[in-house]
C-alpha atoms as a PDB file:
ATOM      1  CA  UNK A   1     -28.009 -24.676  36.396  1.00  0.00           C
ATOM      2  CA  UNK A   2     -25.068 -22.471  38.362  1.00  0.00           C
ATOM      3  CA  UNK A   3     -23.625 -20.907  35.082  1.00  0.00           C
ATOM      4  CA  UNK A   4     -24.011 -17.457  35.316  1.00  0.00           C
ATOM      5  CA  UNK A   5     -25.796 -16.240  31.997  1.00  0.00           C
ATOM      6  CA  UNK A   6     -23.865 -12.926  29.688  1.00  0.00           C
ATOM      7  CA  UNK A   7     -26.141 -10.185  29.516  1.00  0.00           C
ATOM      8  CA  UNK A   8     -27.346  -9.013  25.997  1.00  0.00           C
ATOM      9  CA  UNK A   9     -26.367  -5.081  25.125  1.00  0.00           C
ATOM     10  CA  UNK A  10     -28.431  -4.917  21.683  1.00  0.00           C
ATOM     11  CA  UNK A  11     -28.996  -6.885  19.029  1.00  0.00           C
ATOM     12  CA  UNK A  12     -30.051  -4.866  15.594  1.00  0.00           C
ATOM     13  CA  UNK A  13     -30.995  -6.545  12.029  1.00  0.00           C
ATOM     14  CA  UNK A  14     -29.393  -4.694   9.184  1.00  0.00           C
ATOM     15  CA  UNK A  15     -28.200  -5.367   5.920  1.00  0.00           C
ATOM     16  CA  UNK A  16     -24.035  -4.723   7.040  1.00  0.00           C
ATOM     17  CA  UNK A  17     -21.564  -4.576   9.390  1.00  0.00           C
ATOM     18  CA  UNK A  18     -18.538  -2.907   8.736  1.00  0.00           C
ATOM     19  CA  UNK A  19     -15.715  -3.338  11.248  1.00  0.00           C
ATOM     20  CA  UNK A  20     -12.855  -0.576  11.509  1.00  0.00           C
ATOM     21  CA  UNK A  21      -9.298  -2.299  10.961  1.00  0.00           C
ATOM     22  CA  UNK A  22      -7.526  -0.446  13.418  1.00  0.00           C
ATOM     23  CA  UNK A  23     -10.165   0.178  16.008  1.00  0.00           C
ATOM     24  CA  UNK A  24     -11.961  -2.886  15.645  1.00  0.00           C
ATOM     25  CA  UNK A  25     -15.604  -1.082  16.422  1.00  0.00           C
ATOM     26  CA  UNK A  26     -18.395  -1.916  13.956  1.00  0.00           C
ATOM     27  CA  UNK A  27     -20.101  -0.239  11.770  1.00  0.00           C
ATOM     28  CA  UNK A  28     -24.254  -1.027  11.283  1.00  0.00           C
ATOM     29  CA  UNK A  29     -25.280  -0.755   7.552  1.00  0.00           C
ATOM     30  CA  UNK A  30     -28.670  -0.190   6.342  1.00  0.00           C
ATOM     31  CA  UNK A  31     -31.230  -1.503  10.198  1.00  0.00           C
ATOM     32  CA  UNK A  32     -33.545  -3.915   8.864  1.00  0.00           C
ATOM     33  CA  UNK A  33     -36.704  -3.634  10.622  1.00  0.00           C
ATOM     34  CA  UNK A  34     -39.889  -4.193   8.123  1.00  0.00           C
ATOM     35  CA  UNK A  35     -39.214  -6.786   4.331  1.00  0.00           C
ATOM     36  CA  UNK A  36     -41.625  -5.817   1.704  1.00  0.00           C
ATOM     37  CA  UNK A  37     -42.425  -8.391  -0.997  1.00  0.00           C
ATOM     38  CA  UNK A  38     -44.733  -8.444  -3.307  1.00  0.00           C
ATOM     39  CA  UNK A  39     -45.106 -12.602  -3.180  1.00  0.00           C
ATOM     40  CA  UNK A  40     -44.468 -15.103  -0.652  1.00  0.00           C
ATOM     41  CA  UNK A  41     -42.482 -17.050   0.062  1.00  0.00           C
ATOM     42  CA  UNK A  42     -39.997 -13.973  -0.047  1.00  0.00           C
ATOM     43  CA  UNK A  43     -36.127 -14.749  -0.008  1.00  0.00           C
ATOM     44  CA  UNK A  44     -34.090 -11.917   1.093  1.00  0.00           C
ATOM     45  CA  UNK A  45     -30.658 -11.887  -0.468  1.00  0.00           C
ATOM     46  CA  UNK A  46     -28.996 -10.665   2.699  1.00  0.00           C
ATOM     47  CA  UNK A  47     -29.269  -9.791   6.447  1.00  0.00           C
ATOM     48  CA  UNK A  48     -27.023  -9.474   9.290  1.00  0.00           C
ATOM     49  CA  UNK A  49     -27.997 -10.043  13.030  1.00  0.00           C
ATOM     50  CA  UNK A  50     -25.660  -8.145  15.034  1.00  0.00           C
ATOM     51  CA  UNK A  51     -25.680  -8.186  18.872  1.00  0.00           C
ATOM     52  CA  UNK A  52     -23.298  -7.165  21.849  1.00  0.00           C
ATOM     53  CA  UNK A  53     -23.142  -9.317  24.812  1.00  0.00           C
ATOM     54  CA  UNK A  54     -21.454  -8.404  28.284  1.00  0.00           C
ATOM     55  CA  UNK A  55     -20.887  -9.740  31.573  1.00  0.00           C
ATOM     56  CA  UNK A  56     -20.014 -13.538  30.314  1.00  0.00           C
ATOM     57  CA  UNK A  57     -17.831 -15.861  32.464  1.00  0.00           C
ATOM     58  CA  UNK A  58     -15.342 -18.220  30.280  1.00  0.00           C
ATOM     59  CA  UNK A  59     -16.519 -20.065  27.218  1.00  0.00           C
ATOM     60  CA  UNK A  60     -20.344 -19.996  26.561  1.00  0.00           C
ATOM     61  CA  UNK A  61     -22.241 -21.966  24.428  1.00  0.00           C
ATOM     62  CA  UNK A  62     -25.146 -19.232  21.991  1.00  0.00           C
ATOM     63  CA  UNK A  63     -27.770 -20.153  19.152  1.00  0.00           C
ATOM     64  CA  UNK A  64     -29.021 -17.968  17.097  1.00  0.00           C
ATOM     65  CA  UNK A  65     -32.514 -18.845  15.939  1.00  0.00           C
ATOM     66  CA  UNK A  66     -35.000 -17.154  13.228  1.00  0.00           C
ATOM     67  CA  UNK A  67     -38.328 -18.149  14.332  1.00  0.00           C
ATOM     68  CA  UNK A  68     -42.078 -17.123  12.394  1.00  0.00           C
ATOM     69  CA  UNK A  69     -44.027 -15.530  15.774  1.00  0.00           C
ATOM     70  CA  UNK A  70     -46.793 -17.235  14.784  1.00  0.00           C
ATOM     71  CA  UNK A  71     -45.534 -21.038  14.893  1.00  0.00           C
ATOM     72  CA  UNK A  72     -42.366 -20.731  17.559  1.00  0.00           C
ATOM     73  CA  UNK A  73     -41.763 -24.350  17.452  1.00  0.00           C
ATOM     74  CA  UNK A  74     -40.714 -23.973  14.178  1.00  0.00           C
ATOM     75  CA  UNK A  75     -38.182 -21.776  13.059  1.00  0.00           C
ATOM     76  CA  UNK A  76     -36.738 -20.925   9.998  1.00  0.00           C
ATOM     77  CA  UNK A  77     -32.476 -20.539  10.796  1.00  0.00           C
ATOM     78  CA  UNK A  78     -30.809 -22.235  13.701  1.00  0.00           C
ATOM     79  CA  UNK A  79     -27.206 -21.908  14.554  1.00  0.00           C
ATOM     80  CA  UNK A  80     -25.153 -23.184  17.728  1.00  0.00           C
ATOM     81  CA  UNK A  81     -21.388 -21.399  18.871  1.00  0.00           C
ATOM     82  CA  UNK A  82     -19.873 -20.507  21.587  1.00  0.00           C
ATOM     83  CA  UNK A  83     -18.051 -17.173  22.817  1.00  0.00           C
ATOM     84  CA  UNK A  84     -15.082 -16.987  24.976  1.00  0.00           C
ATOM     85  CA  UNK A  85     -15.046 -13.592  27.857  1.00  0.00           C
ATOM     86  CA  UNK A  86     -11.601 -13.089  29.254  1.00  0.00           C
ATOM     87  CA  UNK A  87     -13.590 -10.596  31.461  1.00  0.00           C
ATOM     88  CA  UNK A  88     -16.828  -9.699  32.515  1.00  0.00           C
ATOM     89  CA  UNK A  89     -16.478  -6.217  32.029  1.00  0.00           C
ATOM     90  CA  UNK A  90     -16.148  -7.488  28.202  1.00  0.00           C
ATOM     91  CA  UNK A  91     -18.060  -6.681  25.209  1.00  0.00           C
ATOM     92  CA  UNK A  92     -18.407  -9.620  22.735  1.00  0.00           C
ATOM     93  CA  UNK A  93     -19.178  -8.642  19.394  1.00  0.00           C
ATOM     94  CA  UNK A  94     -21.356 -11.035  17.534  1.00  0.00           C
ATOM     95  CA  UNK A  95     -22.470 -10.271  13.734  1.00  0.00           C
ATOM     96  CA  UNK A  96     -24.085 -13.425  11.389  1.00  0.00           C
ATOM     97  CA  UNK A  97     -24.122 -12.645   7.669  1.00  0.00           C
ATOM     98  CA  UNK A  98     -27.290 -14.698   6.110  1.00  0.00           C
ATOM     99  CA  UNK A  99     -27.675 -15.167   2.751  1.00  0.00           C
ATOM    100  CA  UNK A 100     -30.862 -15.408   0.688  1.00  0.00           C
ATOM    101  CA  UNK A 101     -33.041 -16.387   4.054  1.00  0.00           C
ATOM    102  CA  UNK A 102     -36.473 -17.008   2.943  1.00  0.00           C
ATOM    103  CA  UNK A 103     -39.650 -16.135   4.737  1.00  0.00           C
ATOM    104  CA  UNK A 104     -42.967 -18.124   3.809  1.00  0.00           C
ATOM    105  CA  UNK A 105     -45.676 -15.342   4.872  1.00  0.00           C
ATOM    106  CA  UNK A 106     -46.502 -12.092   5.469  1.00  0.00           C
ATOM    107  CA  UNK A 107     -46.138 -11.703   9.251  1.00  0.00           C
ATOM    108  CA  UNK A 108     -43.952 -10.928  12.487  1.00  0.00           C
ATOM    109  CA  UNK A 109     -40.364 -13.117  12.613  1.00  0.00           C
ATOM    110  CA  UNK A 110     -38.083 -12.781  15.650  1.00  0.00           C
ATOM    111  CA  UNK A 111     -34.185 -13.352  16.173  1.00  0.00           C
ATOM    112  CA  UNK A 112     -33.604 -14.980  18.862  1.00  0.00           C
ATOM    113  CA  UNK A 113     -30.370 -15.186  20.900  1.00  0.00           C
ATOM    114  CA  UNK A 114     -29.769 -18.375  23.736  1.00  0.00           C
ATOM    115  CA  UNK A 115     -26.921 -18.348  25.838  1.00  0.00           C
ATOM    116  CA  UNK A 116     -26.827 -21.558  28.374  1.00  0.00           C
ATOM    117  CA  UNK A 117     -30.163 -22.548  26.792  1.00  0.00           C
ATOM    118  CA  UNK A 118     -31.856 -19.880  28.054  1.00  0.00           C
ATOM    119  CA  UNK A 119     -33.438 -17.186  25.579  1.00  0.00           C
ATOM    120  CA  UNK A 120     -31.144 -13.436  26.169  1.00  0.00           C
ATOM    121  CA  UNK A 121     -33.305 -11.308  23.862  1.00  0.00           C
ATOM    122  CA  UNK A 122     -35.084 -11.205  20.561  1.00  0.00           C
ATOM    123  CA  UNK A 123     -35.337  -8.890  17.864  1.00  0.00           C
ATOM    124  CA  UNK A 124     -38.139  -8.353  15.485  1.00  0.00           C
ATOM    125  CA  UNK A 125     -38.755  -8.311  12.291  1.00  0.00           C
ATOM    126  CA  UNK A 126     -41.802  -7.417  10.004  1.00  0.00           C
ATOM    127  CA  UNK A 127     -42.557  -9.051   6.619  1.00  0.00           C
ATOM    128  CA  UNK A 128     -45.502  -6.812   4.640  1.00  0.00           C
ATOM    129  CA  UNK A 129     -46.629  -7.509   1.726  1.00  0.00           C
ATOM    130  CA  UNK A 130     -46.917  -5.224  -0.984  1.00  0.00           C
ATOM    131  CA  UNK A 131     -48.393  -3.739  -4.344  1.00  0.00           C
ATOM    132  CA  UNK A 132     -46.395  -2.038  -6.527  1.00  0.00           C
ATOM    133  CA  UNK A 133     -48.416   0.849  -8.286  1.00  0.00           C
ATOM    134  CA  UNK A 134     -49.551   0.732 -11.548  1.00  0.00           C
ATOM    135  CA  UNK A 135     -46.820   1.761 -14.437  1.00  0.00           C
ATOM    136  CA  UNK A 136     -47.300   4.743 -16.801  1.00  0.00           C
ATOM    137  CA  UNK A 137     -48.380   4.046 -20.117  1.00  0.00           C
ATOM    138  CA  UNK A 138     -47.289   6.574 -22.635  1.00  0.00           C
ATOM    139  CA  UNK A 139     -50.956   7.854 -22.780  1.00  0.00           C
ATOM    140  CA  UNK A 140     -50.583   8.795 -19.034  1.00  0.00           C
ATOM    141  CA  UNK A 141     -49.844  12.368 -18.245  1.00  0.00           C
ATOM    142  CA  UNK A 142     -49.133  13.729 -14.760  1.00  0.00           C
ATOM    143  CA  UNK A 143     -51.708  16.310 -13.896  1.00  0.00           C
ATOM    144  CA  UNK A 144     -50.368  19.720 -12.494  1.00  0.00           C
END
């Protein structure tokens, strides 16, 4: 393969991107880097995977894939695009909103960004689960 692959800047998890109307620069909301749940399978209601990609020639074809570390050759999201650079001095701007993504264990999950088939980057993402602590009961009195 001769295409010459972009090169990936960042690529962040977070919970919103904001982008300026006049400027056009973004804005990251809330980084996403650890889901508590207290059951699985855990839907979260939203998450955004924001990256920044230089150094692309033309049109490129991208997927964007949510995969559970622990079974690769499965994976939970998949989505196919392409960007266009005018210049490869460029920085493309790429932010997915995903809505109510669900995650069947406890466990490490990874974003994964292709450009050209071939895997840019990833970006991780760790899914605890949790206990919630006991609620007071009127009998209950904090101790000083």
């Amino acid at each position: 393969m001769n295409e010459i692959q972009p090169i990936l800047l960042s690529a962040i998890t977070c919970g919103r991107v904001l982008f300026d109307k006049v400027s056009g620069m973004p804005s990251i909301i809330d980084i996403v880097q650890t889901i508590n749940a207290q059951k699985y399978p855990a839907r979260h209601p939203q998450i955004v995977f924001f990256c920044e990609l230089t150094n692309g020639h033309g049109t490129t074809k991208i997927k964007i894939r949510l995969v559970d570390a622990q079974e690769e050759e499965k994976y939970i999201f998949e989505k196919e695009g392409a960007v266009q650079f005018k210049d490869v001095k460029q920085i493309v701007t790429l932010a997915m909103d995903l809505h109510g993504v669900v995650f069947p264990r406890p466990g490490e999950y990874r974003f994964q960004l292709f450009a050209g088939g071939n895997l840019l980057g990833e970006r991780r993402i760790l899914c605890r689960k949790i206990n919630l602590p006991p609620k007071k009961g009127p009998t209950d009195r904090e101790e000083n």
